[in-house]
C-alpha atoms as a PDB file:
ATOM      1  CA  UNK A   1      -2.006  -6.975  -7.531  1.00  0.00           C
ATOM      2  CA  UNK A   2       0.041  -3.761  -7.658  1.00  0.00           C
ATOM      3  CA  UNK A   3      -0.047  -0.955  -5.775  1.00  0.00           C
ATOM      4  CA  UNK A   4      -0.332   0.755  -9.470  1.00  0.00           C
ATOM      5  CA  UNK A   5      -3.714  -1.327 -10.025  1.00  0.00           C
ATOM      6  CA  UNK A   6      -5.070   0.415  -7.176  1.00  0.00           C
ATOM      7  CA  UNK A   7      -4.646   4.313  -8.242  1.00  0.00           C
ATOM      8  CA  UNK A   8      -6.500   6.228 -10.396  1.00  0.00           C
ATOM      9  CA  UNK A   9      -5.759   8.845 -13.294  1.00  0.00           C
ATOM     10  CA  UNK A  10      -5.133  11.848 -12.702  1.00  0.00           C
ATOM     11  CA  UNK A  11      -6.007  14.529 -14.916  1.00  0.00           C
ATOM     12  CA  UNK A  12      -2.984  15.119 -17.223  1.00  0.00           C
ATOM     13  CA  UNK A  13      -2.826  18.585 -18.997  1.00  0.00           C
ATOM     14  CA  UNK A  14      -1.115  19.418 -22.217  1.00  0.00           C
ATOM     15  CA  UNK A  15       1.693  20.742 -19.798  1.00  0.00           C
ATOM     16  CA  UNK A  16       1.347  17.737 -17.862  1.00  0.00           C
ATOM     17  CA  UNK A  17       5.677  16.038 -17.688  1.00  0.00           C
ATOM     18  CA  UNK A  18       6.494  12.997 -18.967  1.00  0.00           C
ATOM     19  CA  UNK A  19       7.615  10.132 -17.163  1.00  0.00           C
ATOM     20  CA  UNK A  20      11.351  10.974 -16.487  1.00  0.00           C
ATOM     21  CA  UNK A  21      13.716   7.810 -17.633  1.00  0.00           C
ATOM     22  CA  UNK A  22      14.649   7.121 -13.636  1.00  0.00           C
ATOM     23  CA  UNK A  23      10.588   7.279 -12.917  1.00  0.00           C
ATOM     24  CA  UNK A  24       9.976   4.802 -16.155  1.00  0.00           C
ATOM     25  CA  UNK A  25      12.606   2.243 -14.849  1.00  0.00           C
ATOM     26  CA  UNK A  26      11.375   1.882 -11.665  1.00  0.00           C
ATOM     27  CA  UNK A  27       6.995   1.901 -12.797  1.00  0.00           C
ATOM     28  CA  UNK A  28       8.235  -0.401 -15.305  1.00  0.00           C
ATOM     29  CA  UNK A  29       9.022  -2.730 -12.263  1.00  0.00           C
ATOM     30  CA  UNK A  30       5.602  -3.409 -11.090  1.00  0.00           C
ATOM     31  CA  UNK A  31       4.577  -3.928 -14.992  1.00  0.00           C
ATOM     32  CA  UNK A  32       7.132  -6.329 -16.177  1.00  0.00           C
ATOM     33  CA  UNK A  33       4.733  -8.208 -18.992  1.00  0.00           C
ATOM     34  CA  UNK A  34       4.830  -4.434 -20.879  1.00  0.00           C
ATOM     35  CA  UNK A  35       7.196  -3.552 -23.247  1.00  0.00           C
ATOM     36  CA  UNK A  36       8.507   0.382 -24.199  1.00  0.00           C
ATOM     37  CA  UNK A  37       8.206   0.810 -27.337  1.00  0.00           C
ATOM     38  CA  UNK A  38       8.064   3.976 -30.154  1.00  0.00           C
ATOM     39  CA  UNK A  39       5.580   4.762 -32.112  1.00  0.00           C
ATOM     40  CA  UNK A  40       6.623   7.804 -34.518  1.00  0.00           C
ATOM     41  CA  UNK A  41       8.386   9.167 -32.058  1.00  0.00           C
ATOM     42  CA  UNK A  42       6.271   8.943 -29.471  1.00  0.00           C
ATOM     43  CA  UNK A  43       6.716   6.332 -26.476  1.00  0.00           C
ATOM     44  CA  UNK A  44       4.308   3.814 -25.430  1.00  0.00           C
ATOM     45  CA  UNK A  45       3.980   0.939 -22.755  1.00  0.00           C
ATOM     46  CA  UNK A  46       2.889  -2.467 -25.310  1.00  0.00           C
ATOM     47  CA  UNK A  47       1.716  -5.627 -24.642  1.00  0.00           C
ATOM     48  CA  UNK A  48      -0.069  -8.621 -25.845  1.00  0.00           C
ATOM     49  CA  UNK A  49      -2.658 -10.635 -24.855  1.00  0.00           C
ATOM     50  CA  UNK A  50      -3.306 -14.125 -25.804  1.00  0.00           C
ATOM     51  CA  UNK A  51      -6.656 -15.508 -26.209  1.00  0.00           C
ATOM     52  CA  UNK A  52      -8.465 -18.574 -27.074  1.00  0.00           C
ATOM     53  CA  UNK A  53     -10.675 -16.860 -29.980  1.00  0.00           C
ATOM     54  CA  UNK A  54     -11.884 -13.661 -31.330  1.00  0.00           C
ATOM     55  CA  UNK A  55     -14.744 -13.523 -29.033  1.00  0.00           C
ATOM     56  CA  UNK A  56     -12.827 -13.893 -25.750  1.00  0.00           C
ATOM     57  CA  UNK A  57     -10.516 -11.020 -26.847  1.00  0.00           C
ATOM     58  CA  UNK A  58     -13.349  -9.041 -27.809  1.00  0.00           C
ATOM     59  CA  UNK A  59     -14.810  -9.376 -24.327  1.00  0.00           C
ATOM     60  CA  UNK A  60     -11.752  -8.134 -22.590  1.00  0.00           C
ATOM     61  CA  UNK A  61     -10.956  -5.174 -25.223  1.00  0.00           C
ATOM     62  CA  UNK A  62     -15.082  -4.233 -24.243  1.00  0.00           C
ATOM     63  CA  UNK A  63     -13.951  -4.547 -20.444  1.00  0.00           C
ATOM     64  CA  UNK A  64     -11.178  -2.804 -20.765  1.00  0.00           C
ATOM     65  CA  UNK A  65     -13.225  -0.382 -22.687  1.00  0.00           C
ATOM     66  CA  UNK A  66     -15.456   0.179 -19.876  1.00  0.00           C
ATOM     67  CA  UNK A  67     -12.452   0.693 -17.317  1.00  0.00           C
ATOM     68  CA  UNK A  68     -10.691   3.617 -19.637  1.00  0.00           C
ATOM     69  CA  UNK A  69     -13.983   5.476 -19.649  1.00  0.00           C
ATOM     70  CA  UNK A  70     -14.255   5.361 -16.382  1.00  0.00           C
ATOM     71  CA  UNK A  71     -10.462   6.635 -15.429  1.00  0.00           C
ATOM     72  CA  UNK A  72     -10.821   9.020 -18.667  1.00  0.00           C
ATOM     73  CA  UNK A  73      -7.530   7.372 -20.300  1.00  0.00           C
ATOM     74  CA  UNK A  74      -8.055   5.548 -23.162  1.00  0.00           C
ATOM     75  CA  UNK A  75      -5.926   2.760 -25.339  1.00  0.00           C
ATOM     76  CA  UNK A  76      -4.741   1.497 -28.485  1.00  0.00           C
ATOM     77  CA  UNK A  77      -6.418  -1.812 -28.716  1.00  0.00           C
ATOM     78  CA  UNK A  78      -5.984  -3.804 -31.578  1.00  0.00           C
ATOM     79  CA  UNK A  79      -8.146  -7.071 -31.688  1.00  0.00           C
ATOM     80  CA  UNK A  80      -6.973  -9.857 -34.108  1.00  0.00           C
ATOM     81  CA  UNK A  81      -8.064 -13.798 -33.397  1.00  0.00           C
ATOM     82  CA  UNK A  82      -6.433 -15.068 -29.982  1.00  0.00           C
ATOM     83  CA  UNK A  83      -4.821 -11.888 -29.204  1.00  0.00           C
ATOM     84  CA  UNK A  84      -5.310  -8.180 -28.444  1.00  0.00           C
ATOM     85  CA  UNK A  85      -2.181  -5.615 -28.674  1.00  0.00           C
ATOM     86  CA  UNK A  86      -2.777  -2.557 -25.912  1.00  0.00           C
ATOM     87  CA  UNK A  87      -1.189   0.284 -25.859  1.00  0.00           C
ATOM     88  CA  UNK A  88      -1.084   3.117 -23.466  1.00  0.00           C
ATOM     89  CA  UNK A  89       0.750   6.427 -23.814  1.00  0.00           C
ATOM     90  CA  UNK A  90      -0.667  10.349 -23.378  1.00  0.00           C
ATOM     91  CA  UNK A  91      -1.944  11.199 -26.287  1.00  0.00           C
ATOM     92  CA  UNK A  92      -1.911  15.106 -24.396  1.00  0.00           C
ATOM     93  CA  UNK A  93       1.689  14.866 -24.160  1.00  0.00           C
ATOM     94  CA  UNK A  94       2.549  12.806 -26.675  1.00  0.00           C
ATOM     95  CA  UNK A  95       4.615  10.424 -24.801  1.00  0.00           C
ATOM     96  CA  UNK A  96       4.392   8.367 -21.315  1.00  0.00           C
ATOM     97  CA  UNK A  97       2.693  10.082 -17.950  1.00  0.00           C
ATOM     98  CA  UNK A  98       2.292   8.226 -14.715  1.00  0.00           C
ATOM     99  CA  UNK A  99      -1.402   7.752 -16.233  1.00  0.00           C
ATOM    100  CA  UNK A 100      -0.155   5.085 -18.288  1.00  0.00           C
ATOM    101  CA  UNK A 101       1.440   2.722 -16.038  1.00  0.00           C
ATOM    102  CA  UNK A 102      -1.482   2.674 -13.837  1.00  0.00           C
ATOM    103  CA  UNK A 103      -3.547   1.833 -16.527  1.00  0.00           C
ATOM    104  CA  UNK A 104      -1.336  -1.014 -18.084  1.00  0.00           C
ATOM    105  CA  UNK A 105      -1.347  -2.365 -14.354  1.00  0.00           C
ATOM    106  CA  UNK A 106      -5.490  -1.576 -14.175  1.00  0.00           C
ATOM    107  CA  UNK A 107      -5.319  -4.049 -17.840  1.00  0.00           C
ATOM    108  CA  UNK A 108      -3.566  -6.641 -16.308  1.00  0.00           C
ATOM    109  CA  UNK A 109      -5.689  -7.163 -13.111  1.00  0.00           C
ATOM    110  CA  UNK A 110      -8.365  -7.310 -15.801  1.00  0.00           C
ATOM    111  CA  UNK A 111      -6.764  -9.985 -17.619  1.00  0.00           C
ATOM    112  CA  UNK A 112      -6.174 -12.306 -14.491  1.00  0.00           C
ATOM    113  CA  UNK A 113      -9.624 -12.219 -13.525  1.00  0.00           C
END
């Protein structure tokens, strides 16, 4: 478990910075499973998670559901049979905030258990 795993959102304004390229490289460290991607334009932390049917990744997208209400920072989920695609970003900012990497950590404890 990360230290990530264990912090919580903070509240990220419209003038809230992005993650600088230094600060990605090293959160990306405790979240190696994630990928960066872009998304028109805009960059997100992506990964994929592997299932053994539709229902199982239905029960962890509903989890993980329940978590991002909680912290106030909500996903792109995308549920297909045997996987489910997450993605995090800001949608505020329009790009990657210290938010997101705690929350891709908080999806992977969630996963393991």
């Amino acid at each position: 478990m990360s230290i990530l795993s264990q912090a919580s959102c903070e509240a990220c304004r419209i003038d809230a910075p992005k993650v600088t390229q230094d600060q990605s490289s090293e959160l990306m460290k405790h979240i190696a499973a994630w990928s960066l991607i872009e998304i028109e334009g805009i960059e997100q932390l992506q990964r994929v998670y592997k299932f053994k049917n539709f229902m199982a990744g239905m029960a962890f997208a509903n989890k993980l559901a329940e978590i991002s209400e909680a912290e106030g920072h909500h996903p792109g989920i995308l549920i297909e049979w045997g996987k489910v695609t997450v993605n995090w970003w800001s949608h505020s900012i329009k790009g990657l905030h210290q938010n997101d990497f705690v929350m891709a950590a908080k999806t992977d404890v969630l996963f393991e258990q």
